[in-house]
PDB file of N, CA and C in Angstrom:
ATOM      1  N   UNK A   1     -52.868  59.417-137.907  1.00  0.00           N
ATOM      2  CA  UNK A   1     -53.492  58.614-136.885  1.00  0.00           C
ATOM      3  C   UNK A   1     -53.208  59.182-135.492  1.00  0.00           C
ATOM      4  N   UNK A   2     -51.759  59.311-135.080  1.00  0.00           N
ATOM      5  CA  UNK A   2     -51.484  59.969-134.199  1.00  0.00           C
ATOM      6  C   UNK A   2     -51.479  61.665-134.083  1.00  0.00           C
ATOM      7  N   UNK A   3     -52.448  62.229-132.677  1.00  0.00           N
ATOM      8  CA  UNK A   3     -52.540  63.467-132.411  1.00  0.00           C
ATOM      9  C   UNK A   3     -51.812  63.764-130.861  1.00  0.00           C
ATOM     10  N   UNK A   4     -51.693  63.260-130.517  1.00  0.00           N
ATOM     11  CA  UNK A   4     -50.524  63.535-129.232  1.00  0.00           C
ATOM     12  C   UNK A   4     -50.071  62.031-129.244  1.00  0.00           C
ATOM     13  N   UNK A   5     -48.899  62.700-127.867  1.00  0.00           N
ATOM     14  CA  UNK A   5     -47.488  61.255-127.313  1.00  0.00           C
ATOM     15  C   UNK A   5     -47.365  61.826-126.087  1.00  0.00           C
ATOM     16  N   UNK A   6     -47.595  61.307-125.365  1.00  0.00           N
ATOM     17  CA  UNK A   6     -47.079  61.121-124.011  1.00  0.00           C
ATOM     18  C   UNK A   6     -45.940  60.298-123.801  1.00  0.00           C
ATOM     19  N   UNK A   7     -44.557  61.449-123.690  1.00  0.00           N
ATOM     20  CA  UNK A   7     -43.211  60.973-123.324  1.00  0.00           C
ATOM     21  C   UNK A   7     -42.922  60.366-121.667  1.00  0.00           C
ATOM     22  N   UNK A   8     -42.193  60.102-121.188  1.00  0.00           N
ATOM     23  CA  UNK A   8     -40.981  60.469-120.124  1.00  0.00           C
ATOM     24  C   UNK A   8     -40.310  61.492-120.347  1.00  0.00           C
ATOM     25  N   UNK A   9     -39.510  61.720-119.245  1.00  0.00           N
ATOM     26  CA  UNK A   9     -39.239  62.836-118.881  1.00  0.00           C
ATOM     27  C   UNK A   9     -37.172  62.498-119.455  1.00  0.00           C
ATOM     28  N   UNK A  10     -37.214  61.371-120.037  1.00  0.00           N
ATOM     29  CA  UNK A  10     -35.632  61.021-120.567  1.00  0.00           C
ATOM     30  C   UNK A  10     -35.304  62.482-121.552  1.00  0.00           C
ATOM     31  N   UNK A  11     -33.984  61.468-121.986  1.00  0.00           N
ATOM     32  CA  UNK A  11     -33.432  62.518-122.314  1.00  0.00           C
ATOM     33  C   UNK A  11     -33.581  62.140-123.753  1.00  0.00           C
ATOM     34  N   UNK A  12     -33.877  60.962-124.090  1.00  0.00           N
ATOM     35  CA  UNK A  12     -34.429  60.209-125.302  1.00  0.00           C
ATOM     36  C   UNK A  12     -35.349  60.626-126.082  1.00  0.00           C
ATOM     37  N   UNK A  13     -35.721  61.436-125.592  1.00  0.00           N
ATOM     38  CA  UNK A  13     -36.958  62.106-125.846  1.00  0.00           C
ATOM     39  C   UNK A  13     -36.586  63.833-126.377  1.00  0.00           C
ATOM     40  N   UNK A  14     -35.204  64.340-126.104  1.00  0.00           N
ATOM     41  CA  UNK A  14     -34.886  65.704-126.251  1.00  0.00           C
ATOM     42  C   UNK A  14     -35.672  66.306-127.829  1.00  0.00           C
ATOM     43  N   UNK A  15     -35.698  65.375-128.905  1.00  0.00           N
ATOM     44  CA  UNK A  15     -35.911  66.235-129.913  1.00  0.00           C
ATOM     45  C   UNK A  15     -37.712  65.743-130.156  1.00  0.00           C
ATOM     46  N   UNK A  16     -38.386  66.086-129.382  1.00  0.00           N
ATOM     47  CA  UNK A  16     -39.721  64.936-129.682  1.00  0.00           C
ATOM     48  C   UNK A  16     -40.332  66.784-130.293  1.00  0.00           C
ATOM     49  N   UNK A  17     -39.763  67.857-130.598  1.00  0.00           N
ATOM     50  CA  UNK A  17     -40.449  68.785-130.870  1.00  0.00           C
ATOM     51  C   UNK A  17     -40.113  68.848-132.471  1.00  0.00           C
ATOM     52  N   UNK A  18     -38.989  67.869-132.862  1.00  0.00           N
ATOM     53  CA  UNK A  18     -39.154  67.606-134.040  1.00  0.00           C
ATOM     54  C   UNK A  18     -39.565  66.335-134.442  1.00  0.00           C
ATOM     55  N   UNK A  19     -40.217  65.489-133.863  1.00  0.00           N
ATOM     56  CA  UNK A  19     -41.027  64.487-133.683  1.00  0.00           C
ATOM     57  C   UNK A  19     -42.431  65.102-134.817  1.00  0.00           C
ATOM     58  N   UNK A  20     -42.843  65.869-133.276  1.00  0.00           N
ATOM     59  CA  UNK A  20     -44.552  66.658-133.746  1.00  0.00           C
ATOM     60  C   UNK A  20     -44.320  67.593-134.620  1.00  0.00           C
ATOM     61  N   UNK A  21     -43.279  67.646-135.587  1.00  0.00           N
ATOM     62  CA  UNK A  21     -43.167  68.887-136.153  1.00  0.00           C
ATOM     63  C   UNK A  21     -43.804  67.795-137.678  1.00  0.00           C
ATOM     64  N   UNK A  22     -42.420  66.368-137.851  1.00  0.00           N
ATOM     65  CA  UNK A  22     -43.041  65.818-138.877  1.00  0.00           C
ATOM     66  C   UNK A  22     -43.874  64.890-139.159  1.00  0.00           C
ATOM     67  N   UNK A  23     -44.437  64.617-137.552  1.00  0.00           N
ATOM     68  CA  UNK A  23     -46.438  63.726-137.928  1.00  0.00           C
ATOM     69  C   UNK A  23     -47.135  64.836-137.272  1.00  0.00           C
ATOM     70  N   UNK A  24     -47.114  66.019-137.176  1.00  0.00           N
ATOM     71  CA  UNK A  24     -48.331  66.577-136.927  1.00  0.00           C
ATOM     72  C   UNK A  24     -48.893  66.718-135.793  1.00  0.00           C
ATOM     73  N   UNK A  25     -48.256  66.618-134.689  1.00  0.00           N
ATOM     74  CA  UNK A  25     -48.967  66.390-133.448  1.00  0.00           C
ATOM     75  C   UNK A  25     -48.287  67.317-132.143  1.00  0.00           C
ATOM     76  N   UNK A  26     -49.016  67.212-131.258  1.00  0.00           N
ATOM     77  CA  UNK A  26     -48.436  67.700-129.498  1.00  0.00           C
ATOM     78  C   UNK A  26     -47.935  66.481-128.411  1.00  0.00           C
ATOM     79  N   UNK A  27     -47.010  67.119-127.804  1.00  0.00           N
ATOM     80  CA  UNK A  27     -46.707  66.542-127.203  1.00  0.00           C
ATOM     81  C   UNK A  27     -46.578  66.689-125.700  1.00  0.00           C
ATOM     82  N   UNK A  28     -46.679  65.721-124.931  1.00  0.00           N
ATOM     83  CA  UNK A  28     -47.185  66.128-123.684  1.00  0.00           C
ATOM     84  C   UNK A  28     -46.362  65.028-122.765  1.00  0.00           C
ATOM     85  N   UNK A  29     -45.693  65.682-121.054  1.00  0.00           N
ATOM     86  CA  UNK A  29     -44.921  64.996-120.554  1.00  0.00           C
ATOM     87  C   UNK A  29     -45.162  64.166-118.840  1.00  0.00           C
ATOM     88  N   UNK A  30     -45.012  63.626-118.645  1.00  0.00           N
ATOM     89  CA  UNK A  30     -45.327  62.843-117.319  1.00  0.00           C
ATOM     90  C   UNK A  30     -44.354  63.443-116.416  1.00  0.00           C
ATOM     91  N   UNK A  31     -45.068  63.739-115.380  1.00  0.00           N
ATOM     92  CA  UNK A  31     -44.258  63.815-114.055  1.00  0.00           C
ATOM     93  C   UNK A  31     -43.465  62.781-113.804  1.00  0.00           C
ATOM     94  N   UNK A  32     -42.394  63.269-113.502  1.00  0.00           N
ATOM     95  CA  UNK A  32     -40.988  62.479-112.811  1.00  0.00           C
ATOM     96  C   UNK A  32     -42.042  61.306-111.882  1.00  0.00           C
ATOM     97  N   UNK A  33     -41.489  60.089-112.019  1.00  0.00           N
ATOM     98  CA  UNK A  33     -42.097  59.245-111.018  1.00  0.00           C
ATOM     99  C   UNK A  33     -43.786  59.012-110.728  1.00  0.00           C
ATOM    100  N   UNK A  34     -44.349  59.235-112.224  1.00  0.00           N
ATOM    101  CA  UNK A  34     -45.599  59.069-111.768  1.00  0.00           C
ATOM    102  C   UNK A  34     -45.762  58.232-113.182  1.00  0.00           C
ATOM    103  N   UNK A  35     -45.754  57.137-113.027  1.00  0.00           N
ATOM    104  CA  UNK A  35     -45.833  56.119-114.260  1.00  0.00           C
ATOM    105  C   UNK A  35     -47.599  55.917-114.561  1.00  0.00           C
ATOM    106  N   UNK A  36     -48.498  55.877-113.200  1.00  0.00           N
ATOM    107  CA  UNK A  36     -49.886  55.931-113.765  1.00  0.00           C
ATOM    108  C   UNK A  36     -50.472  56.745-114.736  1.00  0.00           C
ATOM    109  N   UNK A  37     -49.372  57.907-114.976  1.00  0.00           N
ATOM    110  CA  UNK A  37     -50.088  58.734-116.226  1.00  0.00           C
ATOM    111  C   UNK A  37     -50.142  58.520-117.385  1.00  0.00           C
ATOM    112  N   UNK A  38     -49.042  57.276-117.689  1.00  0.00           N
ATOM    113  CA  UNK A  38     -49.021  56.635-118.761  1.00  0.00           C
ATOM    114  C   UNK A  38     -49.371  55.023-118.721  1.00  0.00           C
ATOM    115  N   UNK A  39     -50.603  54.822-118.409  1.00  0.00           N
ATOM    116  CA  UNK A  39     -51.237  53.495-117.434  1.00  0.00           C
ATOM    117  C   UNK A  39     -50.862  52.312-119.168  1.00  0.00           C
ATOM    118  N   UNK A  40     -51.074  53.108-120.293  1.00  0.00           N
ATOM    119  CA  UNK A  40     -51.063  52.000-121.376  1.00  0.00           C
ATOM    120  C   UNK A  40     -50.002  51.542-122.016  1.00  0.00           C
ATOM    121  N   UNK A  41     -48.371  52.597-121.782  1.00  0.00           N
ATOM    122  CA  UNK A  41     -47.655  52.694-121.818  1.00  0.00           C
ATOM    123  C   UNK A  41     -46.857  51.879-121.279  1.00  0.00           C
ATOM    124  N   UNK A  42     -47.300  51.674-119.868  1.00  0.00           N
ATOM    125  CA  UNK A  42     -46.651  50.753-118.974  1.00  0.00           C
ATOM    126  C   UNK A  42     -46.832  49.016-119.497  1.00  0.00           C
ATOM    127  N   UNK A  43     -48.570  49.647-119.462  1.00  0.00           N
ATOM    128  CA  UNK A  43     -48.767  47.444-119.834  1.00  0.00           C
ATOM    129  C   UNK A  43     -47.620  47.312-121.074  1.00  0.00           C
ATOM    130  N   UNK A  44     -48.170  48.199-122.224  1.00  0.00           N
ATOM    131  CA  UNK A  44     -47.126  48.012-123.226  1.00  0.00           C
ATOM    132  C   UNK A  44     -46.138  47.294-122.942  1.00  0.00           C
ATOM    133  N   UNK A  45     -45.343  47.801-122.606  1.00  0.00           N
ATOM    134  CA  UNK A  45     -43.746  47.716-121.828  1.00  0.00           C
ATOM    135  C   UNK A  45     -43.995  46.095-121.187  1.00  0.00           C
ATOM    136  N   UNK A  46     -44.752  46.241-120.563  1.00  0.00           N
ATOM    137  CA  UNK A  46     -44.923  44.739-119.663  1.00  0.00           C
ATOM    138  C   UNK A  46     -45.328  43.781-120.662  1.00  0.00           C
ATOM    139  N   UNK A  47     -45.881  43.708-121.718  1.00  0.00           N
ATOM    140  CA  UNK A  47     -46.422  42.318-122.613  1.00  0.00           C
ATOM    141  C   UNK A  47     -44.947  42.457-123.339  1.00  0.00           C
ATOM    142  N   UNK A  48     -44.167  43.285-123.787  1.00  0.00           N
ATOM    143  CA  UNK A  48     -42.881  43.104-124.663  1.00  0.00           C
ATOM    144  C   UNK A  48     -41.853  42.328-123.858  1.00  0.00           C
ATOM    145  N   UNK A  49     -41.804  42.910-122.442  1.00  0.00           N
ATOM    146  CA  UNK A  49     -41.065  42.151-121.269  1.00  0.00           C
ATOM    147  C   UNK A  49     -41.364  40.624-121.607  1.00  0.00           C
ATOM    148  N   UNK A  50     -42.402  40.116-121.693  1.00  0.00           N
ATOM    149  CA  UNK A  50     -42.813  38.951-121.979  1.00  0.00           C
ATOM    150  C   UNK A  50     -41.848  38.323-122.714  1.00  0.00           C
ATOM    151  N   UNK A  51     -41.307  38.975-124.399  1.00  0.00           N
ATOM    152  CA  UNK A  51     -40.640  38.263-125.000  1.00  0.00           C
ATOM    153  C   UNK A  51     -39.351  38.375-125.017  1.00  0.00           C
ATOM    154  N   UNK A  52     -38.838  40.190-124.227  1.00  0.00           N
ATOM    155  CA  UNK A  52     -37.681  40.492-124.108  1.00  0.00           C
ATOM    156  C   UNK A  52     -37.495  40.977-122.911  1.00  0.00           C
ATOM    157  N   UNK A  53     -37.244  40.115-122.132  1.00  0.00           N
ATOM    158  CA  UNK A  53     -37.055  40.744-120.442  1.00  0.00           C
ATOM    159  C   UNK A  53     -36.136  41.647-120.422  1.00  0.00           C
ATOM    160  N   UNK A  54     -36.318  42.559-119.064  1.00  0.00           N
ATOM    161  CA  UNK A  54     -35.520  43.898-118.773  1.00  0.00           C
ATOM    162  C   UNK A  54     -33.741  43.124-118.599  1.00  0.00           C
ATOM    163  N   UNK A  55     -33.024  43.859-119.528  1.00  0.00           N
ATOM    164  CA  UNK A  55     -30.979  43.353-119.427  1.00  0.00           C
ATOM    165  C   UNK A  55     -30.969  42.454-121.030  1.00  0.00           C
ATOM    166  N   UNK A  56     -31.983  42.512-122.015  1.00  0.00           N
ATOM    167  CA  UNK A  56     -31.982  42.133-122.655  1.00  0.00           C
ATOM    168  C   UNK A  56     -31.222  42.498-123.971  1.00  0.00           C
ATOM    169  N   UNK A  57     -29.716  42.135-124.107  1.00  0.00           N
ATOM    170  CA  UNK A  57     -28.762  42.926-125.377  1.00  0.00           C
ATOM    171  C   UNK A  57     -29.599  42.723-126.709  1.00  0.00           C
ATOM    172  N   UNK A  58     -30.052  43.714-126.720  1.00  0.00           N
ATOM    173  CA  UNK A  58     -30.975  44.263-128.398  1.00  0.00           C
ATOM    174  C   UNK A  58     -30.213  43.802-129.485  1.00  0.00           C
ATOM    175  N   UNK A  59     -28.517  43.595-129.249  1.00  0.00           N
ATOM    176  CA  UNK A  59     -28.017  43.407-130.288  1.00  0.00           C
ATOM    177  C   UNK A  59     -27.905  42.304-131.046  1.00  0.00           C
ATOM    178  N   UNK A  60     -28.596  41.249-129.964  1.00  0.00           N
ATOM    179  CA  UNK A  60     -28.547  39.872-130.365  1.00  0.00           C
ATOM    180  C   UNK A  60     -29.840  39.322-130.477  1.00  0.00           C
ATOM    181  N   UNK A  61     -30.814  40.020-130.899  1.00  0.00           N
ATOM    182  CA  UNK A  61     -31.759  39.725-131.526  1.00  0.00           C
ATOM    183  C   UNK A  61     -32.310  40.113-132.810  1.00  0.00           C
ATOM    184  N   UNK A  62     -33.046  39.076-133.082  1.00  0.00           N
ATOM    185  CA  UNK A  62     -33.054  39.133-134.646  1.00  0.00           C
ATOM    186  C   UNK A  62     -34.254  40.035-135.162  1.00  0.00           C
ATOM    187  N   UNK A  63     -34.714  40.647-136.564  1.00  0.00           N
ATOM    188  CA  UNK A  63     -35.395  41.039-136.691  1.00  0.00           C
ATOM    189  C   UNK A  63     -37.081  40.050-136.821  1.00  0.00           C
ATOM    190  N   UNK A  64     -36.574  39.070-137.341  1.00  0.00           N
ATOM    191  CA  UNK A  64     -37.681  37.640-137.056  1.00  0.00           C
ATOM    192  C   UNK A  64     -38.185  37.450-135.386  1.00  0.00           C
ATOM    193  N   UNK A  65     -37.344  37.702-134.380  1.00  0.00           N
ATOM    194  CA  UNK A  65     -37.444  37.854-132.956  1.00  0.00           C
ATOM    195  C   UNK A  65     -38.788  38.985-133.025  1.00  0.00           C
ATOM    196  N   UNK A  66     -38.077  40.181-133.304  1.00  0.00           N
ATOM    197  CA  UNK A  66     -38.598  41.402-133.035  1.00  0.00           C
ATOM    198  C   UNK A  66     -40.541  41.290-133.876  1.00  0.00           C
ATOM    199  N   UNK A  67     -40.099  40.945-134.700  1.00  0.00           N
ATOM    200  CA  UNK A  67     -41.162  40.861-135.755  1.00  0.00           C
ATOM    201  C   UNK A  67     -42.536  39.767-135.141  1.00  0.00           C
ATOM    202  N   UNK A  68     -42.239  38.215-134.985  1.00  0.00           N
ATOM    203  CA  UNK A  68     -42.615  37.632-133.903  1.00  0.00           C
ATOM    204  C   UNK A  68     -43.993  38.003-132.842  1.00  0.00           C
ATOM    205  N   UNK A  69     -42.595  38.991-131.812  1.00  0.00           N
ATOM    206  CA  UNK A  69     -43.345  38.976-130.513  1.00  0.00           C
ATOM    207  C   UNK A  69     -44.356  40.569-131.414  1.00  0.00           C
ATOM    208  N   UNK A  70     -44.073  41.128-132.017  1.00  0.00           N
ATOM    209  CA  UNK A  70     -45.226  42.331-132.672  1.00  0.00           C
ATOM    210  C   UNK A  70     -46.489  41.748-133.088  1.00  0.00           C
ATOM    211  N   UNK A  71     -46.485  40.483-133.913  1.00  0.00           N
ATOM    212  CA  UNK A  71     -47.262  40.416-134.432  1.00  0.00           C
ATOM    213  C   UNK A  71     -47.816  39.322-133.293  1.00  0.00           C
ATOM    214  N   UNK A  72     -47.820  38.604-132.441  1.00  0.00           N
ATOM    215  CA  UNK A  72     -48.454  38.067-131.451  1.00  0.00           C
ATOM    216  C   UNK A  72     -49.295  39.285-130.554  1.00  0.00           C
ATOM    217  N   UNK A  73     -48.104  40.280-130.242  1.00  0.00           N
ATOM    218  CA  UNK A  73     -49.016  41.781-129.888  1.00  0.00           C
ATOM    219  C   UNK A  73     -50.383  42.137-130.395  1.00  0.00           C
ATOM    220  N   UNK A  74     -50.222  43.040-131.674  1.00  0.00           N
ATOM    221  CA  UNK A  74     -51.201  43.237-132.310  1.00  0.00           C
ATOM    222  C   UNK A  74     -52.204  42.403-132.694  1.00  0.00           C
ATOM    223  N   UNK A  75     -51.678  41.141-132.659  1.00  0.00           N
ATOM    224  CA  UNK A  75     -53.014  40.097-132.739  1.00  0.00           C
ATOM    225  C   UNK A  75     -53.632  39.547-131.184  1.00  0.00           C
ATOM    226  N   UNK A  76     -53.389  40.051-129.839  1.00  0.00           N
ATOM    227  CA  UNK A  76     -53.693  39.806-128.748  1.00  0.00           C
ATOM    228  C   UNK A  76     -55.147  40.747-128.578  1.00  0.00           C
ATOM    229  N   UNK A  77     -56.365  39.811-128.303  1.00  0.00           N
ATOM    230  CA  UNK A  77     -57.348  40.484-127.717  1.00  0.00           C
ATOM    231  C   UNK A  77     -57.209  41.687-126.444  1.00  0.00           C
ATOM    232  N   UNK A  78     -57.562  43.043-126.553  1.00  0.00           N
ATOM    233  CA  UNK A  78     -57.224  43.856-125.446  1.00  0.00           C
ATOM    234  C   UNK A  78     -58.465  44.203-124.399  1.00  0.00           C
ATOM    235  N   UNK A  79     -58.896  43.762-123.417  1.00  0.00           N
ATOM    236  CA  UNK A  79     -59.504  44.501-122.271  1.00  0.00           C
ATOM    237  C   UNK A  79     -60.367  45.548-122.798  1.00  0.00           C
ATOM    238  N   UNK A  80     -58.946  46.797-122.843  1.00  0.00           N
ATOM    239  CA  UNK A  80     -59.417  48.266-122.905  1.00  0.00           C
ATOM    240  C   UNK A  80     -59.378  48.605-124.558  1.00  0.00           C
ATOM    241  N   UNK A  81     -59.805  47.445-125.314  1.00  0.00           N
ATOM    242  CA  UNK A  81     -60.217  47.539-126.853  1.00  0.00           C
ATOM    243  C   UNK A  81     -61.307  46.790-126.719  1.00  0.00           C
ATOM    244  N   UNK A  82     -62.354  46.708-125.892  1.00  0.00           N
ATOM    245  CA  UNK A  82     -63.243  45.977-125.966  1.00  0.00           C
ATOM    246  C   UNK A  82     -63.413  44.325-126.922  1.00  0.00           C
ATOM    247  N   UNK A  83     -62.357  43.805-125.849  1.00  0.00           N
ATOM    248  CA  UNK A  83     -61.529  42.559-126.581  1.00  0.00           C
ATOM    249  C   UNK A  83     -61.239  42.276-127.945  1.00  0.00           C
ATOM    250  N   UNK A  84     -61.317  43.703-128.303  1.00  0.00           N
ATOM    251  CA  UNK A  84     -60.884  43.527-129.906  1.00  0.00           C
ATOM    252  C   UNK A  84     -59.168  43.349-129.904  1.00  0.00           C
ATOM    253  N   UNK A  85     -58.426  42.817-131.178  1.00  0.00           N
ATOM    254  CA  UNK A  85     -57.226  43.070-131.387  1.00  0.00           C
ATOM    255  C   UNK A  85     -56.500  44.610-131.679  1.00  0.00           C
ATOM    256  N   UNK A  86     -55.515  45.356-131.414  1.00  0.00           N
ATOM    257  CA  UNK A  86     -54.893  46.162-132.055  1.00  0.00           C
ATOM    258  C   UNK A  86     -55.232  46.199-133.738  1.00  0.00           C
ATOM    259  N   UNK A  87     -54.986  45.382-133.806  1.00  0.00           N
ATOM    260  CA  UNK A  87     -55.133  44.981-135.799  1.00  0.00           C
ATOM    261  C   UNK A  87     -56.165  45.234-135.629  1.00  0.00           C
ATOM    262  N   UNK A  88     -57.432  44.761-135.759  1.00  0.00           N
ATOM    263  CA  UNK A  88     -58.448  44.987-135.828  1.00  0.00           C
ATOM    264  C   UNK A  88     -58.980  46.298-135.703  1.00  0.00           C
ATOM    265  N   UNK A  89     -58.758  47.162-134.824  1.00  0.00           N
ATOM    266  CA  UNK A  89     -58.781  48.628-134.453  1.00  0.00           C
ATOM    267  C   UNK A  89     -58.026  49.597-135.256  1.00  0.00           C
ATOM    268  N   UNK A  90     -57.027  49.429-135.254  1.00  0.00           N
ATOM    269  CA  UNK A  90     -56.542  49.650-136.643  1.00  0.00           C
ATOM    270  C   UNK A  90     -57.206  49.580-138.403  1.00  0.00           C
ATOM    271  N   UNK A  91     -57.592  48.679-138.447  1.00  0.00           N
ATOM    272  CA  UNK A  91     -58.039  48.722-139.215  1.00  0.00           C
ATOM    273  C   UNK A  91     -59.652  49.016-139.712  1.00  0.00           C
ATOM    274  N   UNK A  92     -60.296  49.638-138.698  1.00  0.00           N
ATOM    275  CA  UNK A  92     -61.212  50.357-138.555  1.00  0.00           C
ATOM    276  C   UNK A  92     -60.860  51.696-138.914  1.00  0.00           C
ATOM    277  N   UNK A  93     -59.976  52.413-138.057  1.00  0.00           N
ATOM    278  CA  UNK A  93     -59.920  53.508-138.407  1.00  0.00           C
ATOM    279  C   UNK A  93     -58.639  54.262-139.321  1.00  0.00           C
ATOM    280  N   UNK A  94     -58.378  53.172-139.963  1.00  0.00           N
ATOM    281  CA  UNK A  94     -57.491  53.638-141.284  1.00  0.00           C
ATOM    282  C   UNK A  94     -57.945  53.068-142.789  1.00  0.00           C
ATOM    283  N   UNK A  95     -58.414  53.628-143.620  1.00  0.00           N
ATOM    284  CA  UNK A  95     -58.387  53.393-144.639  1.00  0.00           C
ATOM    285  C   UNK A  95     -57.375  53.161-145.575  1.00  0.00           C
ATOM    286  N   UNK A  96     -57.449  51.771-145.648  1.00  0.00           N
ATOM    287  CA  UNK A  96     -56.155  51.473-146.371  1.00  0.00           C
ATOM    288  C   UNK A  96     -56.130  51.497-148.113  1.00  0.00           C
ATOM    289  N   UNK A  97     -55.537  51.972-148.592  1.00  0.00           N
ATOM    290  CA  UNK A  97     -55.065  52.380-149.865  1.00  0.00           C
ATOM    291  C   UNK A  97     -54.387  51.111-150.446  1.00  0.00           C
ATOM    292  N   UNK A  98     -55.000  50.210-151.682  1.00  0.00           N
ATOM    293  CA  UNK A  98     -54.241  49.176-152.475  1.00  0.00           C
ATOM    294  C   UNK A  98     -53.984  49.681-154.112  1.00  0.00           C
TER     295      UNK A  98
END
């Protein structure tokens, strides 16, 4: 599904060349301080803020937490999905195997 990733410039990111090595893909990096290059990246970040604001100890949340605010995600109508859901888009362009 995925053919590129647009990282940051962290350090979190050091092995992303063995990332694209085992899904197949390129990878490509944002200028220091220029967050518009990753304009979808950001909202991302901002609807999760929603359920886990920024200082939020990861360690004390549950996987039911985590699980939750995902699936409210992927089921949120998007703008720039032509108000379709994530799910929905998804499932257009994956053929799923039962």
């Amino acid at each position: 599904m995925l053919r590129t990733m647009t990282y940051d410039n962290g350090s979190e990111n050091a092995q992303h060349e063995e990332v694209n090595a085992k899904l197949g893909m390129r990878s490509y990096f944002c200028a220091p301080y220029h967050s518009w290059e990753k304009g979808s990246v950001e909202n991302a970040i901002g609807l999760v803020r929603i359920f886990f604001p920024k200082g939020t100890d990861f360690a004390t949340v549950t996987k039911d937490q985590v699980k939750r605010a995902e699936d409210l995600l992927n089921t949120r109508p998007r703008k720039c999905l032509d108000y379709r859901t994530p799910v929905e888009v998804f499932k257009q362009g994956v053929a799923l195997r039962g």
